[in-house]
N, C-alpha and C. Protein backbone atom coordinates (compact mmCIF):
# COMPACT_ATOMS: atom_id res chain seq x y z
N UNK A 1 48.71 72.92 -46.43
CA UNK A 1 49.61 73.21 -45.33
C UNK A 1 51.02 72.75 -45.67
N UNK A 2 51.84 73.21 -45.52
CA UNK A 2 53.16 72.88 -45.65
C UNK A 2 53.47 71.77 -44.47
N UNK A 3 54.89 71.38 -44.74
CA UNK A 3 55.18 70.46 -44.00
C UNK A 3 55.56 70.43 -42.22
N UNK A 4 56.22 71.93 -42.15
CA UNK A 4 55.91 72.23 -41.05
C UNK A 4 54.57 72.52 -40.03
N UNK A 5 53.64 72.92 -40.63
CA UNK A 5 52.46 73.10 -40.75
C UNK A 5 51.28 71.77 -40.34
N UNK A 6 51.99 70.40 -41.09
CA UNK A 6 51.74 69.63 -41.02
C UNK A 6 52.17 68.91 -39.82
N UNK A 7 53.41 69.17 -39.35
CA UNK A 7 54.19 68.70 -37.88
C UNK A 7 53.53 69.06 -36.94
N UNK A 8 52.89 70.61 -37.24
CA UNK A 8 52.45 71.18 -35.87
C UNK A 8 51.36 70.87 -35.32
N UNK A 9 50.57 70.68 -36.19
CA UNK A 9 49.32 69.92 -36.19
C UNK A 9 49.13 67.97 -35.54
N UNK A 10 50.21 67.85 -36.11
CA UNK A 10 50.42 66.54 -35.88
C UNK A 10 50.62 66.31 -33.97
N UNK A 11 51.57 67.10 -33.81
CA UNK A 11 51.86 67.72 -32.52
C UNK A 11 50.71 67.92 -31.72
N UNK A 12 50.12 68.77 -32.23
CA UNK A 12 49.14 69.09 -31.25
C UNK A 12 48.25 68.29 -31.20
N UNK A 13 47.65 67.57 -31.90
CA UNK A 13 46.62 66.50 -32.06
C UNK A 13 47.67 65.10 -30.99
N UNK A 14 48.48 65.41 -31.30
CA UNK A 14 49.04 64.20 -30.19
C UNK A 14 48.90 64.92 -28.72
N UNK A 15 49.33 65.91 -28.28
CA UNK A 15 49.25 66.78 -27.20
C UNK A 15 47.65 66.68 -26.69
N UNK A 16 46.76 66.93 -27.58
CA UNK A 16 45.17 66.68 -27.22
C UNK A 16 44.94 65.32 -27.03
N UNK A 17 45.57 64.14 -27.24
CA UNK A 17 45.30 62.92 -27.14
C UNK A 17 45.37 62.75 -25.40
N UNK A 18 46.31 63.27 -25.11
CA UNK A 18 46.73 63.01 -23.52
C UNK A 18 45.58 64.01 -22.48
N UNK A 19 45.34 64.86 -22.97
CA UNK A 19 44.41 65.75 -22.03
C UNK A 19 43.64 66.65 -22.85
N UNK A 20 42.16 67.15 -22.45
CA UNK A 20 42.07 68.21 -23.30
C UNK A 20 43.24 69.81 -23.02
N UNK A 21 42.57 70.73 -23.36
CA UNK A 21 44.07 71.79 -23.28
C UNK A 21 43.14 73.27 -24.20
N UNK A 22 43.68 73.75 -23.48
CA UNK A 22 42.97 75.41 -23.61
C UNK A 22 43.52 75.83 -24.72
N UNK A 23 42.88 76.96 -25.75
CA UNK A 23 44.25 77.35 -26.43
C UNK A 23 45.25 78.06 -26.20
N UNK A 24 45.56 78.49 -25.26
CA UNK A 24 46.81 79.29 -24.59
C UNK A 24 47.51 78.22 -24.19
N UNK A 25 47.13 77.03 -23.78
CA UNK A 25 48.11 75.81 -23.33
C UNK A 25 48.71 75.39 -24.84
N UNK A 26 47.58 75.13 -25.76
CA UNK A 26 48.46 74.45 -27.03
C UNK A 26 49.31 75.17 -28.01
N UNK A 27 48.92 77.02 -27.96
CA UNK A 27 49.77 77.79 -28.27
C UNK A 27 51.21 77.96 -27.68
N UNK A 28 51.42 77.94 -26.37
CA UNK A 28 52.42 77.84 -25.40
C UNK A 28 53.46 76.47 -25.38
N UNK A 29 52.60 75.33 -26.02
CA UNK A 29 53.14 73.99 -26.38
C UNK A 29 53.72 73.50 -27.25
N UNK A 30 53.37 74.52 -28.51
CA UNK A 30 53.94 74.37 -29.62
C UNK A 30 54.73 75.94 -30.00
N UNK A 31 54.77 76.38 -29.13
CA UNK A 31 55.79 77.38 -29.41
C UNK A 31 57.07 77.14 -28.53
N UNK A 32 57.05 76.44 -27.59
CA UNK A 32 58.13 76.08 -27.04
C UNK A 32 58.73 74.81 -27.46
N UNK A 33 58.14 73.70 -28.81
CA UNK A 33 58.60 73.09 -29.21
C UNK A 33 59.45 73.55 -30.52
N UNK A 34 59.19 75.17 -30.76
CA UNK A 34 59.61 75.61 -31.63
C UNK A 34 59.19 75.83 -33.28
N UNK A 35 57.74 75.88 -33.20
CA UNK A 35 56.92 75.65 -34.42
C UNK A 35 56.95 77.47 -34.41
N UNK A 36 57.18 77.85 -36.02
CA UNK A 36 56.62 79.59 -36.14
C UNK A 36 55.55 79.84 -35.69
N UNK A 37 55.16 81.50 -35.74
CA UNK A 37 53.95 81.84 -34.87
C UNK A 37 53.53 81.56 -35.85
N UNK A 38 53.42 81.50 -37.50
CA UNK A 38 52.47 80.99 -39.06
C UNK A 38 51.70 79.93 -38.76
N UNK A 39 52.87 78.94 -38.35
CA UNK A 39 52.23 77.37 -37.98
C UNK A 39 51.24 77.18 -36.82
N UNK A 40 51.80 77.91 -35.75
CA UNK A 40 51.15 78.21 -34.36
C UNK A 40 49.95 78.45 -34.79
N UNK A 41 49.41 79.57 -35.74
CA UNK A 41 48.21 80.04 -35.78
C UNK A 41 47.44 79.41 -37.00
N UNK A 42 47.72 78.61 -37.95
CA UNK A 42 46.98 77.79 -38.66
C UNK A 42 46.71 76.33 -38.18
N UNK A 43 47.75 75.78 -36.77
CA UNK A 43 47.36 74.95 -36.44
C UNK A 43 46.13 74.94 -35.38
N UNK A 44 46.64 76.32 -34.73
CA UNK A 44 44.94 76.60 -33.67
C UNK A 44 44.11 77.12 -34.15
N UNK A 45 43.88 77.72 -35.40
CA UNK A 45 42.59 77.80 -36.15
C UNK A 45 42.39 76.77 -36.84
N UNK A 46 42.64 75.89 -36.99
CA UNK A 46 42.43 74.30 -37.58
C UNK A 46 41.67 73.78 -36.36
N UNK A 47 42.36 73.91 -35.19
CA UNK A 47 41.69 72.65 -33.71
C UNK A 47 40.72 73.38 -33.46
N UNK A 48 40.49 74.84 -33.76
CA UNK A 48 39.05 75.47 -32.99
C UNK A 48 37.91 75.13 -34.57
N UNK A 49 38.28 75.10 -35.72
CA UNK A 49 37.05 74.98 -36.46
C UNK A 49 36.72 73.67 -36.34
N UNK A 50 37.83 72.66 -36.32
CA UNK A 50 37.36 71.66 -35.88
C UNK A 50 37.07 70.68 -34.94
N UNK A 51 37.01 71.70 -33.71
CA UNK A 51 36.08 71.10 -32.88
C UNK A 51 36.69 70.63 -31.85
N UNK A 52 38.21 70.37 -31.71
CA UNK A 52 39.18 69.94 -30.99
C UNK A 52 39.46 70.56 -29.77
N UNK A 53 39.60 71.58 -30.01
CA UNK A 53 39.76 72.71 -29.24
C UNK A 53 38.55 73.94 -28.60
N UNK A 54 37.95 73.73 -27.33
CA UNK A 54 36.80 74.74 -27.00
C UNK A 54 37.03 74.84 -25.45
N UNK A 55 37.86 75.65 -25.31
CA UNK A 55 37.67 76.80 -23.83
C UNK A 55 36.89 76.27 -23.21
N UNK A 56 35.32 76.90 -23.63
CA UNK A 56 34.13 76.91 -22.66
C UNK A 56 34.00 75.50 -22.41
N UNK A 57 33.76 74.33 -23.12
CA UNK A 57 33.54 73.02 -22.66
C UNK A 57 34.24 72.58 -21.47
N UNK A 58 35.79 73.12 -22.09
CA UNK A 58 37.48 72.45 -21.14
C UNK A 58 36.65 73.44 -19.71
N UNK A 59 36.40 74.51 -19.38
CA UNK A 59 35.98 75.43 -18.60
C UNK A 59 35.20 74.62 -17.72
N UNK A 60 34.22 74.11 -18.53
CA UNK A 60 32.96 73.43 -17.88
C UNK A 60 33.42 71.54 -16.96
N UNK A 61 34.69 70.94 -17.70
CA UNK A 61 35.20 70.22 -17.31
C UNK A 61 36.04 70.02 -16.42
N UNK A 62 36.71 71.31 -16.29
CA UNK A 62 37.91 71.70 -14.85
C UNK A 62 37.03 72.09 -13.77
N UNK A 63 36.00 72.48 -13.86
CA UNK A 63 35.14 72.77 -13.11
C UNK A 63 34.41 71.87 -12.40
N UNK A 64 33.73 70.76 -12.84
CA UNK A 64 33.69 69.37 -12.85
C UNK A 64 34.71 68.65 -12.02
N UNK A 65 35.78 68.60 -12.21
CA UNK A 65 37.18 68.08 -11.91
C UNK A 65 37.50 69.15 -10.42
N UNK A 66 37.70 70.16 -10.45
CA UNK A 66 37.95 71.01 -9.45
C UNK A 66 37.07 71.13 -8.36
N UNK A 67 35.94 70.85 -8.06
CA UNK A 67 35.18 70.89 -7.36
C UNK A 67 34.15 69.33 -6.79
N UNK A 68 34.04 69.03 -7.73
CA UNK A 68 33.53 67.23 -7.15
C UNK A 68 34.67 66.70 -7.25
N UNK A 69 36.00 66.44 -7.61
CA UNK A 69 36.94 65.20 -7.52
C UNK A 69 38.24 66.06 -6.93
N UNK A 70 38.64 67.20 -6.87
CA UNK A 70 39.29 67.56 -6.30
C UNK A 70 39.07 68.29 -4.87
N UNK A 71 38.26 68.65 -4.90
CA UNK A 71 36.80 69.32 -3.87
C UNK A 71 37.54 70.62 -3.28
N UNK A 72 37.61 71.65 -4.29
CA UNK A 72 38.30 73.05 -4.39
C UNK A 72 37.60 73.96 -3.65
N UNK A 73 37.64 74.48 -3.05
CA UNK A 73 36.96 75.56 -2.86
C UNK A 73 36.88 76.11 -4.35
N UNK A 74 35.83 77.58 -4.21
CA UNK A 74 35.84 78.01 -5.48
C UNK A 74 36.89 79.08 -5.93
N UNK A 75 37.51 79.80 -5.18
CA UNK A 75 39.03 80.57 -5.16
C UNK A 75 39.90 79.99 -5.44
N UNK A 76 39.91 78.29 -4.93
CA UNK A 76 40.64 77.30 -5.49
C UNK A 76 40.26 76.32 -6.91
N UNK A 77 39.07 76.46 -7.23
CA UNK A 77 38.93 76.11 -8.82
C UNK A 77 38.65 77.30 -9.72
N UNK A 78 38.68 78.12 -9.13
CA UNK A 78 39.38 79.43 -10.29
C UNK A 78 40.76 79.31 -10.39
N UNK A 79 41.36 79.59 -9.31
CA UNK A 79 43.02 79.75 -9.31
C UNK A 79 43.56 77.80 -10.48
N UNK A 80 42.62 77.08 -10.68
CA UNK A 80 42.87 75.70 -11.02
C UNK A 80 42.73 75.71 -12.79
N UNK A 81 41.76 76.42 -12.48
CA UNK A 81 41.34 77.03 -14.36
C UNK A 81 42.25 78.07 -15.11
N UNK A 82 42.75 78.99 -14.22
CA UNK A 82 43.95 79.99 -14.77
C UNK A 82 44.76 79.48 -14.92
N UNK A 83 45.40 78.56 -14.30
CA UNK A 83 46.36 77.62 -14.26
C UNK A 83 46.72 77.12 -15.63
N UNK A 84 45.40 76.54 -16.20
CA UNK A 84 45.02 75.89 -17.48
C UNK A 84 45.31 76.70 -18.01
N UNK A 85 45.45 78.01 -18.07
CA UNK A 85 45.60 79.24 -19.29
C UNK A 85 44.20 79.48 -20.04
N UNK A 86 43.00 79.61 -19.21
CA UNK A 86 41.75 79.58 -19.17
C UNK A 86 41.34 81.29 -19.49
N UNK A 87 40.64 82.03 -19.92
CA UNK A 87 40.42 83.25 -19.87
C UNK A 87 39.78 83.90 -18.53
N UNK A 88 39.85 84.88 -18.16
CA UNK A 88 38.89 85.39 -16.61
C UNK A 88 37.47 85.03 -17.16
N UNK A 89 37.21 85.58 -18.14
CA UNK A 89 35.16 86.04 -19.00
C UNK A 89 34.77 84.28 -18.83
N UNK A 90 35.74 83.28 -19.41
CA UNK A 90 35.16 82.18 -19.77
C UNK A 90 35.37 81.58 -18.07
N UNK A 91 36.15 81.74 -17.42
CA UNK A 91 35.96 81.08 -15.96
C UNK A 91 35.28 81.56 -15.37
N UNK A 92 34.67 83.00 -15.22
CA UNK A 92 33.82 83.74 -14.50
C UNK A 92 31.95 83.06 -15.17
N UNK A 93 31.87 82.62 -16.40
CA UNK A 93 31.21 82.00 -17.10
C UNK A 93 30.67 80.65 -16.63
N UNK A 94 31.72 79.73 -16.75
CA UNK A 94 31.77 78.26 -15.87
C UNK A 94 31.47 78.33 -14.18
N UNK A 95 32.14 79.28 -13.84
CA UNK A 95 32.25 78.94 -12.43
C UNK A 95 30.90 80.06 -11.73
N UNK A 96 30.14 79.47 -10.85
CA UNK A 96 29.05 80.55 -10.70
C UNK A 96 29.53 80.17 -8.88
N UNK A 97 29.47 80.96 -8.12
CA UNK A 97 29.30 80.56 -6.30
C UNK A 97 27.96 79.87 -6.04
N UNK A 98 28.11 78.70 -5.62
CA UNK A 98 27.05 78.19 -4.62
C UNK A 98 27.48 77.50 -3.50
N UNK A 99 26.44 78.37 -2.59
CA UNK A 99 26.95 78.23 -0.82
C UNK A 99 27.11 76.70 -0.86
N UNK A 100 25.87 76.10 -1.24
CA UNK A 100 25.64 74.56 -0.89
C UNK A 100 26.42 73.64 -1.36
N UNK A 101 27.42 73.78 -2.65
CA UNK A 101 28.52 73.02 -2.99
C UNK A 101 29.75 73.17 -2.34
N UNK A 102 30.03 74.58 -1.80
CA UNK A 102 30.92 74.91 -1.00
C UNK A 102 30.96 74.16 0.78
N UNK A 103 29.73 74.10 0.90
CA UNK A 103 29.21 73.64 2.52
C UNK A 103 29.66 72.13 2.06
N UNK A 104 28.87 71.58 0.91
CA UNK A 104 28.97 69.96 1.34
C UNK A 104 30.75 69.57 0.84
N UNK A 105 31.03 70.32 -0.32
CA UNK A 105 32.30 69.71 -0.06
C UNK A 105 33.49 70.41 1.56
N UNK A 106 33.35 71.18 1.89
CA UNK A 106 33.93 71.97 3.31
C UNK A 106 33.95 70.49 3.94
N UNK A 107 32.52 69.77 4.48
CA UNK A 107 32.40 68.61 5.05
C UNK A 107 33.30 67.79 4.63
N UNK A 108 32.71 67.09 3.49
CA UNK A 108 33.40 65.93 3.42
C UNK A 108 35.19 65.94 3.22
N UNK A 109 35.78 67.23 3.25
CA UNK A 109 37.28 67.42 3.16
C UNK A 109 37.42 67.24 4.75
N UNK A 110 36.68 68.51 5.86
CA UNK A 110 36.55 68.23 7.13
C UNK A 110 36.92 66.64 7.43
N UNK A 111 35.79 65.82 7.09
CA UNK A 111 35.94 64.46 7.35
C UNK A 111 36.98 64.07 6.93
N UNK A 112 36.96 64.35 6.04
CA UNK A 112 38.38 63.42 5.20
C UNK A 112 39.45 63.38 6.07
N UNK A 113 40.06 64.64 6.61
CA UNK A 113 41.30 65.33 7.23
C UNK A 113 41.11 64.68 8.81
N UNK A 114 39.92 64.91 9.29
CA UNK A 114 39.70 65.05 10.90
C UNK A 114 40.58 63.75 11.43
N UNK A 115 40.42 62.38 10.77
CA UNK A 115 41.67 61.21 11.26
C UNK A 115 42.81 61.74 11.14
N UNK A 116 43.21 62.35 9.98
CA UNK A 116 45.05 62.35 10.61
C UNK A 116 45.51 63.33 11.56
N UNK A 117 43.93 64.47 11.77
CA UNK A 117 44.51 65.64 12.96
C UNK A 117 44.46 65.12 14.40
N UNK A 118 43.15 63.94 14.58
CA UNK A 118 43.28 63.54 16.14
C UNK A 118 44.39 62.98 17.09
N UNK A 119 45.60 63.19 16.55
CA UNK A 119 46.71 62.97 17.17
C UNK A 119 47.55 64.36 17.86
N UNK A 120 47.05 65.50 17.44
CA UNK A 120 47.03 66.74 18.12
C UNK A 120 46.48 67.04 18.83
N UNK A 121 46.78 68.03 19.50
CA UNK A 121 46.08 68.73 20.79
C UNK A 121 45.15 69.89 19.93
N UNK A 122 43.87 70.58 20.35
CA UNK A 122 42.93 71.23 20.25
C UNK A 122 43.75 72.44 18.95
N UNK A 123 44.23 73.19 19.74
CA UNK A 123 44.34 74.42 19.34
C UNK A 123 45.13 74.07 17.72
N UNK A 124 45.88 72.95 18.09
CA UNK A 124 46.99 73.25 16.96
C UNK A 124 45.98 72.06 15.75
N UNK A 125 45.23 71.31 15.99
CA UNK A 125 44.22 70.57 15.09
C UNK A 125 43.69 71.76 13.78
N UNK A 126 42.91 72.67 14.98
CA UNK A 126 42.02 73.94 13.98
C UNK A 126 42.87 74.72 13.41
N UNK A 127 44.10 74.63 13.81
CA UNK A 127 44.59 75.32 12.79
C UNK A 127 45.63 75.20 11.75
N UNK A 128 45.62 73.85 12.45
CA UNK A 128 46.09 72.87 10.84
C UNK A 128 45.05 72.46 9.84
N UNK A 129 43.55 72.74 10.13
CA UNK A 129 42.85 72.04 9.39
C UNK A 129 42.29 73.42 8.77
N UNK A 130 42.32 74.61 9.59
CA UNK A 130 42.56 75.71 8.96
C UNK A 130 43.08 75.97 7.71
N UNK A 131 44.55 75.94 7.71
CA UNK A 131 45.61 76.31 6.76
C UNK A 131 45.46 75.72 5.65
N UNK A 132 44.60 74.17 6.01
CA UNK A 132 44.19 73.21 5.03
C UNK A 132 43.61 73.57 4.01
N UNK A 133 42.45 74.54 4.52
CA UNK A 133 41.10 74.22 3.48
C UNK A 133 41.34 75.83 3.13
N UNK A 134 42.19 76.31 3.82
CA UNK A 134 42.79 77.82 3.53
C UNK A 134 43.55 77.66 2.03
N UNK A 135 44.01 76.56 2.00
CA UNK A 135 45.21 76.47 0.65
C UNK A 135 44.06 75.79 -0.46
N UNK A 136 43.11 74.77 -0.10
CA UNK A 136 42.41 74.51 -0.94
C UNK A 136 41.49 75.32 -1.80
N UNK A 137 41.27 76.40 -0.80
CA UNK A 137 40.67 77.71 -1.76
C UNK A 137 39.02 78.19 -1.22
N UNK A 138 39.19 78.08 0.01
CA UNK A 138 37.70 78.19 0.85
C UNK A 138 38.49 79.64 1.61
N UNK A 139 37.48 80.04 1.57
CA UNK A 139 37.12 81.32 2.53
C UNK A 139 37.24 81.23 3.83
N UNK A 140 37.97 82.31 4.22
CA UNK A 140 37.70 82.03 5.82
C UNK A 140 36.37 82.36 6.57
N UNK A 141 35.21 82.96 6.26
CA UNK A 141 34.22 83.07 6.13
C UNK A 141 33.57 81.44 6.50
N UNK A 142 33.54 81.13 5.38
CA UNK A 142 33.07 79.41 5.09
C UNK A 142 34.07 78.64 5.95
N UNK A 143 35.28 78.71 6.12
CA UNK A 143 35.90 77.78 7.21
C UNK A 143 35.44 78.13 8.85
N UNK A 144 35.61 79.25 9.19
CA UNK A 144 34.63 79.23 10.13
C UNK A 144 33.53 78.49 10.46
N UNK A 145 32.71 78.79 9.67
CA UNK A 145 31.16 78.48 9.61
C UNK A 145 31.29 76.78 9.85
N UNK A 146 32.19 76.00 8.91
CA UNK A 146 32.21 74.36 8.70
C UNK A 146 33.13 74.20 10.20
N UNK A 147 33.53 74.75 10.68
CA UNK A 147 34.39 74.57 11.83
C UNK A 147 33.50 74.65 13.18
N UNK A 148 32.33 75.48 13.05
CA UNK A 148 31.85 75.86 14.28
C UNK A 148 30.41 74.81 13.97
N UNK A 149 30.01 74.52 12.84
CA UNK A 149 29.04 73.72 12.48
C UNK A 149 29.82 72.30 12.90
N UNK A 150 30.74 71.79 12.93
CA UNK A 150 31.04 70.56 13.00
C UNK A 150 31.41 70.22 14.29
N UNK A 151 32.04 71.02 15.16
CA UNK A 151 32.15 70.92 16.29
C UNK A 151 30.94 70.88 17.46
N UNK A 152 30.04 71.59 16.72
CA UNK A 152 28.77 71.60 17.99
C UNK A 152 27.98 70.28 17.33
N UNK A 153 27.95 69.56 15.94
CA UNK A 153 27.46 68.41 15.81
C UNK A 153 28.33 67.79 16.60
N UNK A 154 29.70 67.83 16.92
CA UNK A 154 30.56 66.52 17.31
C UNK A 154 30.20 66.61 18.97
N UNK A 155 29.57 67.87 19.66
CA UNK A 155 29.08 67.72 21.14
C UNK A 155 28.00 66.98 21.23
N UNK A 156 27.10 67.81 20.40
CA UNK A 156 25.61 66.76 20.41
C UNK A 156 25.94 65.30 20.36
N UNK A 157 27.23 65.10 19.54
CA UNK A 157 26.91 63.37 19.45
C UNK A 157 27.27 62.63 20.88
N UNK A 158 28.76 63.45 21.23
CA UNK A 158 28.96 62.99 22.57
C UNK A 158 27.99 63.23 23.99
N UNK A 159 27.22 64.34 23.85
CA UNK A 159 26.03 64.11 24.96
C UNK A 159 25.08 63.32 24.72
């Protein structure tokens, strides 16, 4: 490898130290640091043979991250993975719909939120907590459903 060659690499292996990174992120990273597209492409066929660099894993990890620690809806840990510069095939891959991860995290965001809305009046609560889980990446479908499910638990408790 030449010496530039050698920078870019260097680069990017420092860039992977801080986070993993898709290869459209580390292509995009080192082309705006100004490395040729020569270097660009012997340094990301260097990180994918060796192992540095894999989509599907990073895929399988934002996914992970987007949904248990960020608690995304799944419109919202797709839109979280493109972000990454992720492919559609490999996020459509990682990310599969299940009602029941969608329901329990809906809840525990519900919960999470419901203290700072009880200082509102009715109407304008639901639909701040609406807009909420609207931006987080849930369906209005599924917000419904966690809205009308939580409210008739919150009668039962009070009768």
């Amino acid at each position: 490898m030449t010496g530039s060659a050698d920078k870019a690499r260097n680069y990017a292996l420092l860039l992977l130290g801080y986070r993993g990174r898709s290869e459209k992120e580390l292509r995009d990273r080192l082309k705006r640091k100004g490395f040729c597209e020569e270097d660009i492409e012997k340094t990301v066929a260097w990180m994918i043979n060796a192992g540095f660099i894999n989509d599907r894993s990073l895929a399988d990890e934002l996914k992970r991250q987007a949904l248990s620690n960020k608690l995304l809806g799944f419109s919202g840990a797709r839109r979280f993975m493109q972000q990454r510069g992720l492919a559609r095939d490999t996020i459509d891959e990682a990310l599969e719909y299940d009602e029941d991860t969608e329901f329990r995290n809906i809840r525990r965001l519900i919960e999470k939120k419901a203290k700072s809305l009880e200082k509102y009046p009715e109407p304008k609560r639901t639909k701040n907590l609406t807009d909420f889980l609207l931006r987080r990446g849930y369906s209005m479908n599924v917000i419904r459903k966690a809205i009308k499910n939580k409210f008739s638990i919150d009668e039962e408790m009070e009768a």
